[in-house]
Protein backbone atom coordinates (compact mmCIF):
# COMPACT_ATOMS: atom_id res chain seq x y z
CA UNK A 1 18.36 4.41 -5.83
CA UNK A 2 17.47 7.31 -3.76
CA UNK A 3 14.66 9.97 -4.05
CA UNK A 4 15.32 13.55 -3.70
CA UNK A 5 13.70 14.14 -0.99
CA UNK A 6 15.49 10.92 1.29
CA UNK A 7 18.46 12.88 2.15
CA UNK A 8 16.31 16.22 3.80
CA UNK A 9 13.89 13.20 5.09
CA UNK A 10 16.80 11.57 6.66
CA UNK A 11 18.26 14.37 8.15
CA UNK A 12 14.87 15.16 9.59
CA UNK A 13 14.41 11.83 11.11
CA UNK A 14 17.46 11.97 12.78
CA UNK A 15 18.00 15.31 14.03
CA UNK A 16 19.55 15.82 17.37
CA UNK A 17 21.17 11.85 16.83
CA UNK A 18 24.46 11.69 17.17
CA UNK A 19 26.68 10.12 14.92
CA UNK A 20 27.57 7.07 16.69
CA UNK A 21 23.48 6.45 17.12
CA UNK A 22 23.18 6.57 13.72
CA UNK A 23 26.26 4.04 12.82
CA UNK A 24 25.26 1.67 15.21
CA UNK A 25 21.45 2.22 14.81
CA UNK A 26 21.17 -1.96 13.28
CA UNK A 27 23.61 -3.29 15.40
CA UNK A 28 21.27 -1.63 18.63
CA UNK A 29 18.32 -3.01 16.74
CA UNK A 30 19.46 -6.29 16.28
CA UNK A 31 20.89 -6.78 19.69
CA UNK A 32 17.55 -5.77 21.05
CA UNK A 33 15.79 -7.98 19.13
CA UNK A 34 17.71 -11.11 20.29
CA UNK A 35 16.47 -10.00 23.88
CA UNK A 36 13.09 -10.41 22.71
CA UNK A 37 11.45 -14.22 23.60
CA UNK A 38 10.26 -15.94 20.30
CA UNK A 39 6.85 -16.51 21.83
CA UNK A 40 6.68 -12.58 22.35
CA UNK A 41 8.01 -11.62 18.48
CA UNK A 42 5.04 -14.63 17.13
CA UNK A 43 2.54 -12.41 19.68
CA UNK A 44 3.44 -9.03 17.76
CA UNK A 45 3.68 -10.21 13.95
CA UNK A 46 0.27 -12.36 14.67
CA UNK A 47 -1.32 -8.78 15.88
CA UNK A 48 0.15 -6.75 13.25
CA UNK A 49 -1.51 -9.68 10.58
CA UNK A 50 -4.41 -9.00 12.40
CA UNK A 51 -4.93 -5.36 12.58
CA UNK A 52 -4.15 -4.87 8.81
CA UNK A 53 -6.62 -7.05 8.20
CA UNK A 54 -9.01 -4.62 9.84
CA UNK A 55 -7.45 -1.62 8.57
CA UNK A 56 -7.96 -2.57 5.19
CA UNK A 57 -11.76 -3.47 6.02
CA UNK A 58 -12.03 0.18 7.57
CA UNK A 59 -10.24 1.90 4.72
CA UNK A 60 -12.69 0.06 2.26
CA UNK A 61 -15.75 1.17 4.20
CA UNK A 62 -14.54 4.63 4.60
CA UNK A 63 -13.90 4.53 0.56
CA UNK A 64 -17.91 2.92 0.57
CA UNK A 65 -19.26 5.47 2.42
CA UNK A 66 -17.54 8.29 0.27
CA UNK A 67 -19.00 6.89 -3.03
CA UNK A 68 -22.21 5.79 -1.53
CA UNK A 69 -23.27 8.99 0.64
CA UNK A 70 -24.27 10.98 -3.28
CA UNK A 71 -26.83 8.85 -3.84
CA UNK A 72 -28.37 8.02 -0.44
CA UNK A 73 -27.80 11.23 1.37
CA UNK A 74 -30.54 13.63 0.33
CA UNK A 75 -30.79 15.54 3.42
CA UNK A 76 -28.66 16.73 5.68
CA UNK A 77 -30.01 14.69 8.20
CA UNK A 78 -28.53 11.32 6.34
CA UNK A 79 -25.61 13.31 5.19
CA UNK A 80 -25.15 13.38 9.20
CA UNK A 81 -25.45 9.96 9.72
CA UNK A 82 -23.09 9.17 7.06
CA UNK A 83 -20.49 11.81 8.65
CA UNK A 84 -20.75 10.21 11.49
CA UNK A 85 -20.44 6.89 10.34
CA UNK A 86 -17.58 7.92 8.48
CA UNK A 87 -16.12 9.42 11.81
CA UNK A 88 -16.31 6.32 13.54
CA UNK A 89 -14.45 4.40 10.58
CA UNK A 90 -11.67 6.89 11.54
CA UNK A 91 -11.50 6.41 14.87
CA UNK A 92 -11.03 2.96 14.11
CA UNK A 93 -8.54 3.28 11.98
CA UNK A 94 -6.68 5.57 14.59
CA UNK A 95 -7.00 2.50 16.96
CA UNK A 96 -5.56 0.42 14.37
CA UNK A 97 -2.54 2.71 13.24
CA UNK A 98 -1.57 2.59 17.04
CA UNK A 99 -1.77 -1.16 16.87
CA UNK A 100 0.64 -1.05 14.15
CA UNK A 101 2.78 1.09 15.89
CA UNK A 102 6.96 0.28 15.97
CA UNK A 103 8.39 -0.52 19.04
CA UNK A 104 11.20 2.40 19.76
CA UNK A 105 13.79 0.19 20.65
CA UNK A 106 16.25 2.67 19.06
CA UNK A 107 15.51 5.21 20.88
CA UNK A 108 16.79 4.55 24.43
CA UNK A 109 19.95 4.82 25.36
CA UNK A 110 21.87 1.93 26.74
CA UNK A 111 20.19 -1.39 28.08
CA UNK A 112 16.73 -1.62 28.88
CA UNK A 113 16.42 -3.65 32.06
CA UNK A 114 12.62 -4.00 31.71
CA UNK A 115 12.39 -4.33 28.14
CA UNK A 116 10.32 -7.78 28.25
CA UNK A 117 7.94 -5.87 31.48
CA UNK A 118 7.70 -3.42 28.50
CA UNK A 119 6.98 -5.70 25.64
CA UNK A 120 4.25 -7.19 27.89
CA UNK A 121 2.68 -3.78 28.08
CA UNK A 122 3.14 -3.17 24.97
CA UNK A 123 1.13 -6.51 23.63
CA UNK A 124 -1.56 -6.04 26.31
CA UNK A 125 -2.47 -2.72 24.67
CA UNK A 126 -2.44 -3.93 21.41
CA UNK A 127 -4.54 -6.96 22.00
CA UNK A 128 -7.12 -5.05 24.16
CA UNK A 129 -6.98 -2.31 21.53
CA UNK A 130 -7.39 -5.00 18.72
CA UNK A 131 -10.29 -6.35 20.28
CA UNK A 132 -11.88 -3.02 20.64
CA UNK A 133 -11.44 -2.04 17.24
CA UNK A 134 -13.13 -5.63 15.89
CA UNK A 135 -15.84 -5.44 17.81
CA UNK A 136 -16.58 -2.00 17.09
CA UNK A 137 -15.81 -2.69 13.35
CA UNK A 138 -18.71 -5.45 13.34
CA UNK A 139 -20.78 -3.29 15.19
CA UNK A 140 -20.62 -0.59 13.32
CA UNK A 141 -20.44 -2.34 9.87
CA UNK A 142 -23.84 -4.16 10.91
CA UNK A 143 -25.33 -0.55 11.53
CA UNK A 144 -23.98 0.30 8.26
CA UNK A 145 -25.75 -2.54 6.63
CA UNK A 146 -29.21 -1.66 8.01
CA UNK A 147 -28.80 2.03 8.05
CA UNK A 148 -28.18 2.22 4.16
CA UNK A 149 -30.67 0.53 2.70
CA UNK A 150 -33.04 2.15 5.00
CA UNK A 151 -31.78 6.34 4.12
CA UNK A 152 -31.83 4.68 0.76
CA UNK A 153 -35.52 3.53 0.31
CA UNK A 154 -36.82 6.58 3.03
C-alpha cells in the first residue's frame, strides 16, 4: 500500500545511487549491523529512549507556551520573554533531533575499518549532547515555572 507521492519520494532519496546500492541497500545494512558490539547497539537504543523522552517534554512546552503566551503576554516586553523562551525550547529540540539522528551506515562505500572508532564518536556526542539538552530542559522549565506566574500576576 503505497502513497502517491512514495515513488517521486523514493526517487528523490536515492538520486545519484546506483542500482546495485539500492538492491543490496539491507543486505549492507545488516552486515554492518552485525559489526556493531551488543554493548554499543544497548548504548544507542537506551539514548534514543532517552532523548524522546525529552523531545516530547520540549514539544509539550513549546505547545504550553503557544496557548499560554494570549493570556499572560500583555506587553511586548512578556511577549519577548515568551519568544525567547519559546526559542530556547527549539534549540533544544534541535539538540535532540541530532540525538536521534541515523547512523549512515549506507552511505559509504565498501568496509569501514573504523566503524566501532566511529560509533564511539558517535555515542560520545550523543550522550554529551543528551546531557546538555536535560539540563538545559530543567533549567529552563524551572524559569518557566517562576517566570509565568510572575508576567501573569504583574
Amino acid at each position: 500500500m503505497g502513497w502517491w507521492f512514495d515513488r517521486p519520494l523514493h526517487k528523490a532519496l536515492t538520486f545519484r545511487w546506483t542500482d546495485s546500492a539500492i538492491n543490496e541497500y539491507f543486505e549492507h545494512i545488516r552486515s554492518e549491523q552485525e559489526r556493531i558490539p551488543e554493548s554499543i547497539m544497548t548504548s544507542m537504543q537506551n539514548i534514543d529512549g532517552k532523548v524522546t523522552a525529552l523531545l516530547t517534554h520540549v514539544s509539550m512546552m513549546i505547545a504550553a507556551l503557544g496557548l499560554v503566551a494570549p493570556v499572560v503576554a500583555n506587553s511586548h516586553l512578556k511577549e519577548g520573554i515568551i519568544v525567547f523562551e519559546i526559542a530556547i525550547y527549539l534549540l533544544l529540540a534541535v539538540g535532540c533531533l541530532r540525538c536521534l539522528n541515523l547512523f549512515n551506515i549506507h552511505r559509504s562505500p565498501g568496509k569501514r575499518p573504523n566503524l566501532i572508532a566511529e560509533l564511539h564518536h558517535e555515542i560520545l556526542l550523543r550522550r554529551e549532547l543528551y546531557i546538555l539538552c536535560i539540563r538545559a530542559a530543567t533549567f529552563i522549565t524551572i524559569c518557566l515555572l517562576v517566570s509565568l506566574p510572575a508576567m501573569y500576576f504583574w
